[in-house]
C-alpha atoms as a PDB file:
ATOM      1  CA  UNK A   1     128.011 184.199  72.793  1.00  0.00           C
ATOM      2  CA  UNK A   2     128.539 181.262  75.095  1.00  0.00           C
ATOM      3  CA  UNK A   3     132.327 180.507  74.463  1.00  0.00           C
ATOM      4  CA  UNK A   4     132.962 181.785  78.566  1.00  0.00           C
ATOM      5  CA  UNK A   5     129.978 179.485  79.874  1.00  0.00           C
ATOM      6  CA  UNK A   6     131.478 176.109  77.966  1.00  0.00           C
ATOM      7  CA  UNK A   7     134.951 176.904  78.990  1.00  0.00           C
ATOM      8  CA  UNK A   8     133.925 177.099  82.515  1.00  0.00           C
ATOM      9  CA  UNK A   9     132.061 173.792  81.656  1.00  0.00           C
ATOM     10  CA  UNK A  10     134.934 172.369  80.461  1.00  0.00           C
ATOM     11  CA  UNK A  11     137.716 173.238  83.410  1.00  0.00           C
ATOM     12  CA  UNK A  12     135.209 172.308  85.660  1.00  0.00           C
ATOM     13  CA  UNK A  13     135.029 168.720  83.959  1.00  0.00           C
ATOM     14  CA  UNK A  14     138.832 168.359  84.307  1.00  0.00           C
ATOM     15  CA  UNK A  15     138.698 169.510  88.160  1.00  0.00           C
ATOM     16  CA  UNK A  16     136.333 166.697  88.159  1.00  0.00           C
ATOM     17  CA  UNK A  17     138.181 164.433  86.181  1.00  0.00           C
ATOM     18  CA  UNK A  18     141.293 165.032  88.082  1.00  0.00           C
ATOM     19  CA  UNK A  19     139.996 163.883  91.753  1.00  0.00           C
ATOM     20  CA  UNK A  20     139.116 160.954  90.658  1.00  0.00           C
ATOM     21  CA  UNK A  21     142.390 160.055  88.942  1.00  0.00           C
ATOM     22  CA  UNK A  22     141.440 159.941  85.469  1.00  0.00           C
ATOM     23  CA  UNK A  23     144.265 159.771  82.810  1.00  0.00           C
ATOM     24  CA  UNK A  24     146.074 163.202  82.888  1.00  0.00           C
ATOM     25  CA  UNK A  25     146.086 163.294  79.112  1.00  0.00           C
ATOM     26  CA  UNK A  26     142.512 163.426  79.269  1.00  0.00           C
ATOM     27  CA  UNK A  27     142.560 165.952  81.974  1.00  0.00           C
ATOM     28  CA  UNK A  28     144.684 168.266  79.809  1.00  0.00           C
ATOM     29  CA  UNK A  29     143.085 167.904  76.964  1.00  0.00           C
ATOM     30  CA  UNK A  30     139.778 169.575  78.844  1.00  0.00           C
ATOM     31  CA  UNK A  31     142.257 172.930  79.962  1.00  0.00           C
ATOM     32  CA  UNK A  32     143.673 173.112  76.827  1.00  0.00           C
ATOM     33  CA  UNK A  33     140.220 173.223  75.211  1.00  0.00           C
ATOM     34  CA  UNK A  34     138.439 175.270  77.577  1.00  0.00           C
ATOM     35  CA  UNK A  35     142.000 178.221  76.993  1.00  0.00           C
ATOM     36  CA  UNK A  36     141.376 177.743  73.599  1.00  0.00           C
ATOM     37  CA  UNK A  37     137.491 178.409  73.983  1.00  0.00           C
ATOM     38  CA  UNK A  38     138.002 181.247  76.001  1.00  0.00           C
ATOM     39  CA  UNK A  39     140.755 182.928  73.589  1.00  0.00           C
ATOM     40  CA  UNK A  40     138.408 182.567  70.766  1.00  0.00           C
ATOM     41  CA  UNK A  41     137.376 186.130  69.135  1.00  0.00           C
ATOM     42  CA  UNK A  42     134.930 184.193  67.176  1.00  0.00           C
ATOM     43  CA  UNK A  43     131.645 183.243  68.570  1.00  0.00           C
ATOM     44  CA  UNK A  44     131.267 179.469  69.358  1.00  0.00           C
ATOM     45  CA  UNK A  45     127.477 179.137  68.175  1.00  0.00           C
ATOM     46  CA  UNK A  46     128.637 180.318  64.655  1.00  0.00           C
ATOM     47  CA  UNK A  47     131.385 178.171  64.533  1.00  0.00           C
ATOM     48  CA  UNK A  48     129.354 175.322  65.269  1.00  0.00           C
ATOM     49  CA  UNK A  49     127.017 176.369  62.608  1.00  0.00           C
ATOM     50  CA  UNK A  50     129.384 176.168  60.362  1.00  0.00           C
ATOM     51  CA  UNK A  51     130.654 173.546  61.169  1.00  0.00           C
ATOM     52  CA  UNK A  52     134.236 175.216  62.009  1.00  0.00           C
ATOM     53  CA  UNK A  53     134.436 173.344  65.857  1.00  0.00           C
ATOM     54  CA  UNK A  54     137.689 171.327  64.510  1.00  0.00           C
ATOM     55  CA  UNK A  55     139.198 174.483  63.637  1.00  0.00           C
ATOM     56  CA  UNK A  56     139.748 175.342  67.308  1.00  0.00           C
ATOM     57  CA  UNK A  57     143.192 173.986  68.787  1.00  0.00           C
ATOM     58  CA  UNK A  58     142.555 170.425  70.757  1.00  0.00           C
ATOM     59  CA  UNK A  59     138.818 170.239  69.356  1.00  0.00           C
ATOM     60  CA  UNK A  60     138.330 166.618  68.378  1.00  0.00           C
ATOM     61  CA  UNK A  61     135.154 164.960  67.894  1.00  0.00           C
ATOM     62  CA  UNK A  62     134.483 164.322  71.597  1.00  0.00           C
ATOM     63  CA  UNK A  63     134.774 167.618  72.883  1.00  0.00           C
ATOM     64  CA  UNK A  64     132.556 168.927  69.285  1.00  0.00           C
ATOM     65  CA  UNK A  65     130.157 167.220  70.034  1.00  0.00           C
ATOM     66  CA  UNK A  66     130.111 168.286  73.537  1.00  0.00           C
ATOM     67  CA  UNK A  67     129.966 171.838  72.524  1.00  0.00           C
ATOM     68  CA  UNK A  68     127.118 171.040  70.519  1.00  0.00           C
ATOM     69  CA  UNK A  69     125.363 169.254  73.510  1.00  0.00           C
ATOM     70  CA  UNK A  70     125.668 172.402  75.217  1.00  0.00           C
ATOM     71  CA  UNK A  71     124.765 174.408  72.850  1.00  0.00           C
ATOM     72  CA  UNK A  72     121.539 172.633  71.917  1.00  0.00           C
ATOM     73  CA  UNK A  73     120.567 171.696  76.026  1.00  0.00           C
ATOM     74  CA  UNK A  74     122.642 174.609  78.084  1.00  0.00           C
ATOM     75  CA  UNK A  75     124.473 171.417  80.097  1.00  0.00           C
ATOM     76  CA  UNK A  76     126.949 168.851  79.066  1.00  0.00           C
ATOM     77  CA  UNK A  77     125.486 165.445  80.007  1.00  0.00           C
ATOM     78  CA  UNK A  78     129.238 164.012  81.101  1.00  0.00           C
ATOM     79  CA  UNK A  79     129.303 166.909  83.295  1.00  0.00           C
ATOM     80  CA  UNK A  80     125.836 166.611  85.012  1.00  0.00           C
ATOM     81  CA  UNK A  81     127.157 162.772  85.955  1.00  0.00           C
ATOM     82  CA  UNK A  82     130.592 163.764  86.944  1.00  0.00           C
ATOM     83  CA  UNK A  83     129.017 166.065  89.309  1.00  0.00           C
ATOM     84  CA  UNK A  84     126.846 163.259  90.985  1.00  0.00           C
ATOM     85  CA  UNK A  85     129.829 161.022  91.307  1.00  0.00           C
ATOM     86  CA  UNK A  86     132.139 164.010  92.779  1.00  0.00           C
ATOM     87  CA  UNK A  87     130.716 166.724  95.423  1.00  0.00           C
ATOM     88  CA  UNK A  88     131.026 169.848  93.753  1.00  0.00           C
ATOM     89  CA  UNK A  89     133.083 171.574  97.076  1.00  0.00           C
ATOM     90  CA  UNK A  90     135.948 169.105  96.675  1.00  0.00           C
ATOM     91  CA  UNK A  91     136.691 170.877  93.313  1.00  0.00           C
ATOM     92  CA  UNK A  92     136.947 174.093  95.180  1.00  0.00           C
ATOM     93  CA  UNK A  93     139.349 172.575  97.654  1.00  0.00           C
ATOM     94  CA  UNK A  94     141.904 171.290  94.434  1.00  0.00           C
ATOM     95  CA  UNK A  95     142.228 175.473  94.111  1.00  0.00           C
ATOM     96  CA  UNK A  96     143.793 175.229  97.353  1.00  0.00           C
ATOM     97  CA  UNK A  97     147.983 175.848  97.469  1.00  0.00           C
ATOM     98  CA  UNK A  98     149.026 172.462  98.774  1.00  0.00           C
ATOM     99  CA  UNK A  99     145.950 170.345  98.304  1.00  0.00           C
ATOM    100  CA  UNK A 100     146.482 168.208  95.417  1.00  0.00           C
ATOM    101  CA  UNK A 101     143.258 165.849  94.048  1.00  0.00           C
ATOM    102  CA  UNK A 102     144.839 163.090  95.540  1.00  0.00           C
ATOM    103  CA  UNK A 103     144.660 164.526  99.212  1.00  0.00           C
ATOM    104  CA  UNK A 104     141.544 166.277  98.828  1.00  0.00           C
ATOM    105  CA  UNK A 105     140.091 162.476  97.788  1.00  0.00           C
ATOM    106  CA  UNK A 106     141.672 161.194 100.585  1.00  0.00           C
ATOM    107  CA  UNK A 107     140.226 163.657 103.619  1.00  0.00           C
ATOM    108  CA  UNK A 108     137.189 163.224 101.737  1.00  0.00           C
ATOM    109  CA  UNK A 109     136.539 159.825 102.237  1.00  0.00           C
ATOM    110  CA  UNK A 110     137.712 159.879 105.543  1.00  0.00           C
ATOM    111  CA  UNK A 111     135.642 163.151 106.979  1.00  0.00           C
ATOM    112  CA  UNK A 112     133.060 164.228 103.993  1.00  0.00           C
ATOM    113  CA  UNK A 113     134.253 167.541 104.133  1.00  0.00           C
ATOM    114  CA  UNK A 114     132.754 169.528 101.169  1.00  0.00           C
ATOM    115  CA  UNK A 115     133.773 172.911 101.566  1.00  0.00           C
ATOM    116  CA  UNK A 116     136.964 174.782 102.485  1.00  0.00           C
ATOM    117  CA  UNK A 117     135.234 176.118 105.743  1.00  0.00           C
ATOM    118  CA  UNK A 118     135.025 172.218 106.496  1.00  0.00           C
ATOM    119  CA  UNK A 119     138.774 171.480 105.761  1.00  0.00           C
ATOM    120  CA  UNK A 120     139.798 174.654 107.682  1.00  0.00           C
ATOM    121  CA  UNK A 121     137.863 172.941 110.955  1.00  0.00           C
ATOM    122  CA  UNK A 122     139.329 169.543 110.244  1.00  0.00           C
ATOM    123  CA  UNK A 123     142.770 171.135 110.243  1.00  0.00           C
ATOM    124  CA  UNK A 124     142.574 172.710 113.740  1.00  0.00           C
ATOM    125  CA  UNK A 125     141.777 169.547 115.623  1.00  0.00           C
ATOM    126  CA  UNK A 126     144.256 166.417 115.468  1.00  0.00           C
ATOM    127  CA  UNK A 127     141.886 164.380 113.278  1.00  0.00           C
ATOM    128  CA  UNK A 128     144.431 164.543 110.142  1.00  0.00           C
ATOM    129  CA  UNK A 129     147.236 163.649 112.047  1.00  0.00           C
ATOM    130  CA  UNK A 130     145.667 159.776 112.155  1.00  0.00           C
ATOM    131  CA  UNK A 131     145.711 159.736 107.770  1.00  0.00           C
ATOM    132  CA  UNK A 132     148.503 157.813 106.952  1.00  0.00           C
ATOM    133  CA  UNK A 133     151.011 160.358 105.675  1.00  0.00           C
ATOM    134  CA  UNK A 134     150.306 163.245 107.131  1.00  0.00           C
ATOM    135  CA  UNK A 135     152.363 165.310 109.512  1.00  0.00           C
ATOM    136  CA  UNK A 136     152.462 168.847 111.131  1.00  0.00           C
ATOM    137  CA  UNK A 137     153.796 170.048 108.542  1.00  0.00           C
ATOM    138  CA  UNK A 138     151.233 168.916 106.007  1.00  0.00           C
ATOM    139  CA  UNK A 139     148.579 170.338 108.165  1.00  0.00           C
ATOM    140  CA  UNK A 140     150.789 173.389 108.348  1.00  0.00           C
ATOM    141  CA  UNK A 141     150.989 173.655 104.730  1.00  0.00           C
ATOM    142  CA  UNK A 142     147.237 173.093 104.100  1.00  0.00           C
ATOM    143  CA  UNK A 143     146.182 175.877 106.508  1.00  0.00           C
ATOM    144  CA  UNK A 144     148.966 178.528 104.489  1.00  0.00           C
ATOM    145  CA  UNK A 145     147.187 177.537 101.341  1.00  0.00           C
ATOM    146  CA  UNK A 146     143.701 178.612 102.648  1.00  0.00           C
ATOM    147  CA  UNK A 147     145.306 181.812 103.682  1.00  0.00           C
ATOM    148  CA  UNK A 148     147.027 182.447 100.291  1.00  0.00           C
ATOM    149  CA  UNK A 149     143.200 180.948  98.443  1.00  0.00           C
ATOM    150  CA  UNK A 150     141.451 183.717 100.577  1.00  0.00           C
ATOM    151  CA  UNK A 151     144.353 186.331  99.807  1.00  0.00           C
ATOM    152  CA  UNK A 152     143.943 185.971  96.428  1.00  0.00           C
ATOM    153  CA  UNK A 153     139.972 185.228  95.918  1.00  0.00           C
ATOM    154  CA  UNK A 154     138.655 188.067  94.152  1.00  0.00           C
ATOM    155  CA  UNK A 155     141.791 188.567  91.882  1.00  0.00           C
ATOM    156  CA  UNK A 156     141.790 187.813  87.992  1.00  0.00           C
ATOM    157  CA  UNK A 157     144.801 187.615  85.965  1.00  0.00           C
ATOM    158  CA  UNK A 158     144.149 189.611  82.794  1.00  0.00           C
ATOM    159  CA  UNK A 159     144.545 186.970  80.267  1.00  0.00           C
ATOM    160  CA  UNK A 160     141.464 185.182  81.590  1.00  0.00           C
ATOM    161  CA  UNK A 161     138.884 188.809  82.481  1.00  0.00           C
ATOM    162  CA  UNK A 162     139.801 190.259  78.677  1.00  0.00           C
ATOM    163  CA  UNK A 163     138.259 187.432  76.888  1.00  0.00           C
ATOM    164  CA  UNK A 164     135.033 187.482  79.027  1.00  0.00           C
ATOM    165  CA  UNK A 165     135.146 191.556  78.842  1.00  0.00           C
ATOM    166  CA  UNK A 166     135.415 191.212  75.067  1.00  0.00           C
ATOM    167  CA  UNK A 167     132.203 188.644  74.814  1.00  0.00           C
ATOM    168  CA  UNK A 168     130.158 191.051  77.231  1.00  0.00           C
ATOM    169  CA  UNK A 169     130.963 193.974  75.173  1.00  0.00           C
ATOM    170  CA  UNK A 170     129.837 192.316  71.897  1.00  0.00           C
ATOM    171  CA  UNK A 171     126.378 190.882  73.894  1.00  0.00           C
ATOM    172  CA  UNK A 172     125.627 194.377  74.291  1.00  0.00           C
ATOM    173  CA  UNK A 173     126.333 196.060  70.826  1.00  0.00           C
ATOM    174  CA  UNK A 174     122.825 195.400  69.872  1.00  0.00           C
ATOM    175  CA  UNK A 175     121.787 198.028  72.284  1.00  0.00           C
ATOM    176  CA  UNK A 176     124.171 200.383  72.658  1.00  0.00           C
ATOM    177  CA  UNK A 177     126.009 202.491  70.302  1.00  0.00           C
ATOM    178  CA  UNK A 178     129.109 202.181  71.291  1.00  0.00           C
ATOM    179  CA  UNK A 179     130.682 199.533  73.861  1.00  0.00           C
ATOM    180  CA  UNK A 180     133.819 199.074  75.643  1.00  0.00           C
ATOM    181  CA  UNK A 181     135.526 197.754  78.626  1.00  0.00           C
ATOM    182  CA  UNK A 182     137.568 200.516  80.509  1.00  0.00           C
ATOM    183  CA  UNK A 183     138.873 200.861  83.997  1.00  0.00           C
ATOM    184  CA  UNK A 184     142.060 198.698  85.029  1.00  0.00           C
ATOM    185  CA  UNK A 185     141.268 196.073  81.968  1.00  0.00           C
ATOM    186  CA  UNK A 186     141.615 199.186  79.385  1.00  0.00           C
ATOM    187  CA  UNK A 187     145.043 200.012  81.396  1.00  0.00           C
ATOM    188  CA  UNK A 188     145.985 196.437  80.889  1.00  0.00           C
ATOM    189  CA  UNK A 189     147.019 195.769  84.443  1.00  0.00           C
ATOM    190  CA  UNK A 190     148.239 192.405  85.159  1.00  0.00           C
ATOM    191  CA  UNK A 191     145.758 191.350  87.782  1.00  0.00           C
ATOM    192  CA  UNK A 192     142.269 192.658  88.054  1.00  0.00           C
ATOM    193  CA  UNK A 193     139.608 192.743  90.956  1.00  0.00           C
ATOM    194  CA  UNK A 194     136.595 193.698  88.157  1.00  0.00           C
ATOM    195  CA  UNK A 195     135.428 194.174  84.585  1.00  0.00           C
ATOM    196  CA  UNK A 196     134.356 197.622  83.698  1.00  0.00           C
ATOM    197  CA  UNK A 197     132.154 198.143  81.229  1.00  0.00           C
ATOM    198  CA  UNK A 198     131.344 201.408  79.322  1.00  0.00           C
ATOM    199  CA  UNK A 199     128.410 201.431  76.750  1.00  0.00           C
ATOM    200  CA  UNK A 200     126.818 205.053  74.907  1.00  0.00           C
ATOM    201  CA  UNK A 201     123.130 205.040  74.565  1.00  0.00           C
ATOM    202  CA  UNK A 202     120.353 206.843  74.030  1.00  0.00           C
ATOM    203  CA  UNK A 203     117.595 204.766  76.209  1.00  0.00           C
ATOM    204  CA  UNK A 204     119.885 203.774  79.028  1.00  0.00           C
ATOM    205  CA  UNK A 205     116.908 201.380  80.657  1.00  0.00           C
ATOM    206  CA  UNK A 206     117.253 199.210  77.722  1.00  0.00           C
ATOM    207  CA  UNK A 207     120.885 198.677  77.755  1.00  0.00           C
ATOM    208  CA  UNK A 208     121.034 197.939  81.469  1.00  0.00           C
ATOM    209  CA  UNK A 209     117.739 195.933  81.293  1.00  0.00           C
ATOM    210  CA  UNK A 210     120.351 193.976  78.497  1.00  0.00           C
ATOM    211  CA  UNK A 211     122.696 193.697  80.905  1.00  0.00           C
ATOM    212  CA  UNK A 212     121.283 192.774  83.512  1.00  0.00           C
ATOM    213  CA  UNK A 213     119.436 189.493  81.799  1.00  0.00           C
ATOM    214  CA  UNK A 214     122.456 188.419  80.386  1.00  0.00           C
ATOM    215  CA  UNK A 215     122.888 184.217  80.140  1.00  0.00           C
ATOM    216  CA  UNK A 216     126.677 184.985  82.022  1.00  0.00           C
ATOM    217  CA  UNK A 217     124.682 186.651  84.789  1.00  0.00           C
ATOM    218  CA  UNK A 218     125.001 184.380  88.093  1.00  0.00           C
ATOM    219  CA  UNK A 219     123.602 187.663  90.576  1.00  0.00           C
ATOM    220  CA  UNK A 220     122.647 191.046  90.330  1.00  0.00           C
ATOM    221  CA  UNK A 221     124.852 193.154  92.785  1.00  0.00           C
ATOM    222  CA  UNK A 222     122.823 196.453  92.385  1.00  0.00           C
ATOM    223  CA  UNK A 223     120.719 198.377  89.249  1.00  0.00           C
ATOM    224  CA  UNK A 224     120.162 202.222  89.236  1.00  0.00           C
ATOM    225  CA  UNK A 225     119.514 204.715  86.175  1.00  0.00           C
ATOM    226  CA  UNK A 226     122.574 204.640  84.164  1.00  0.00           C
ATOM    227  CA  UNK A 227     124.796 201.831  86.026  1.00  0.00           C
ATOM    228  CA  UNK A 228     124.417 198.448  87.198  1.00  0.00           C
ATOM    229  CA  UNK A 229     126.620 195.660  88.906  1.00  0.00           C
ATOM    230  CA  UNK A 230     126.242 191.702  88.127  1.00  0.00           C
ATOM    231  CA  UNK A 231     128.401 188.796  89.284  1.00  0.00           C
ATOM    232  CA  UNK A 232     129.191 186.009  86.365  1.00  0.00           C
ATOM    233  CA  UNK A 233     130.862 182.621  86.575  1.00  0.00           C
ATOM    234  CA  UNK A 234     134.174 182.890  89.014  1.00  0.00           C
ATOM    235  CA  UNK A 235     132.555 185.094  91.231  1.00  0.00           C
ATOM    236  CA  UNK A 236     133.779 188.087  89.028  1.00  0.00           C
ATOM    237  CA  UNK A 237     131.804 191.401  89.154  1.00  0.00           C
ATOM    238  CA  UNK A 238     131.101 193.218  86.247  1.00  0.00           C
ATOM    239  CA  UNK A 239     130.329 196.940  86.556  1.00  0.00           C
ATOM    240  CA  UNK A 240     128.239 198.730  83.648  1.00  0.00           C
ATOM    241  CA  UNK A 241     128.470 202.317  83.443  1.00  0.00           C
ATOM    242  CA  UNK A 242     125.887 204.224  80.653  1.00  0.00           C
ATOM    243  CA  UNK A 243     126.439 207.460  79.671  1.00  0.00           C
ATOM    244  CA  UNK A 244     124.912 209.840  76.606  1.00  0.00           C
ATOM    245  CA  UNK A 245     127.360 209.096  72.970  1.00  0.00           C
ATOM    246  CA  UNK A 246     128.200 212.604  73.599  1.00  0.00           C
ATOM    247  CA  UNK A 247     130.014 212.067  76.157  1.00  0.00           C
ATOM    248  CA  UNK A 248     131.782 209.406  75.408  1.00  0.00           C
ATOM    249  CA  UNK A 249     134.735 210.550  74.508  1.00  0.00           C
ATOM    250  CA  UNK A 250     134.794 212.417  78.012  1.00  0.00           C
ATOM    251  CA  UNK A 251     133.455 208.966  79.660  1.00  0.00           C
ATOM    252  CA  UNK A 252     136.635 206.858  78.321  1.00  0.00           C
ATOM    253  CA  UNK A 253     139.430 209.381  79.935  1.00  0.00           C
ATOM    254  CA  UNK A 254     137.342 208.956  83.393  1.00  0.00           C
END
């Protein structure tokens, strides 16, 4: 299934989108699609082959035939040029409590900072304090964001880590017997640092081996006999645990 890689696709397209001013209807319309995407239990290649793409909430032509572009080519051709035209880091810096796209555009053009290491730097010398508009206490401000941002990296809300835990789970069905996500998903806490993942097989190499090449996978964290650890889009890190179906039952209380 690649309904989580298109949504990230698609809010990265309005991060884009939004530094350089575009029409905020257009901007929404992007979110809305890509939290429709993302909610979908269905998988998006079927839908497509079915031609069921309008079917999804605020899926017009454009952003069909977008999907389809992606689905056909892996990338989104829109998106390759929006990323030329914007550096990549400033969309990473919009995250930021306090640093809207217009100010992020603006120390941009004045310093070509990229990164939030870079704006952190800026911040500490008396450089911002010549951008018209800025005072202290916007400087202030910015630097409490990047605190809060680096507070709460590594933190999921459960809305957005169920739908990805539910699309990993059904990647790996073919080769397990059984799949589920457990841990503090299964306990439905609010926020999450993870994904657990339980599967019950009997050739344990071949699920992990699954696992491990899946198209979400960004890294591989670490791979042993019956568990494994991969990073996927939004630095989140999926842990797969494989034990023998007859102990499943055992496994899912753990």
């Amino acid at each position: 299934m690649r309904n989580f890689e298109i949504a990230f696709a698609f809010n990265q397209i309005a991060d884009l989108l939004e530094i350089q001013g575009a029409n905020p209807f257009r901007v929404r319309a992007y979110r809305r699609a890509a939290l429709n995407i993302e909610g979908l239990a269905d998988n998006i290649e079927t839908l497509s082959q079915q031609g069921g793409l309008h079917d999804i909430p605020g899926i017009g032509s454009d952003l069909a035939s977008k999907i389809d572009e992606y689905l056909r080519t892996g990338t989104i051709e829109f998106h390759e040029q929006l990323k030329k035209e914007v550096p990549l880091g400033l969309a990473k810096i919009v995250e930021i409590p306090s640093v809207g796209p217009k100010t992020a555009k603006e120390i941009y053009d004045r310093f070509r900072i990229e990164t939030i290491e870079d704006l952190e730097a800026i911040c500490k010398t008396d450089k911002l304090m010549g951008v018209p508009g800025f005072k202290q206490k916007t400087v202030d401000n910015i630097l409490r964001g990047i605190g809060l941002y680096r507070r709460r990296k590594g933190n999921y809300l459960l809305g957005r880590a169920v739908p990805l835990a539910r699309e990993l789970c059904k990647y790996l069905e073919g080769c397990a017997e059984r799949v589920a996500y457990a841990g503090s998903l299964r306990r439905m806490k609010e926020i999450v640092h993870d994904v657990d993942i339980l599967a019950a097989s009997k050739d344990p190499a071949q699920t992990i081996q699954a696992f491990l090449t899946m198209p979400y996978v960004q890294s591989v964290l670490a791979q042993g006999g019956t568990k494994a650890s991969v990073r996927v889009q939004d630095d989140l890190q999926v842990d797969l645990r494989v034990v023998d179906p007859q102990s499943w039952g055992a496994a899912m209380h753990y």
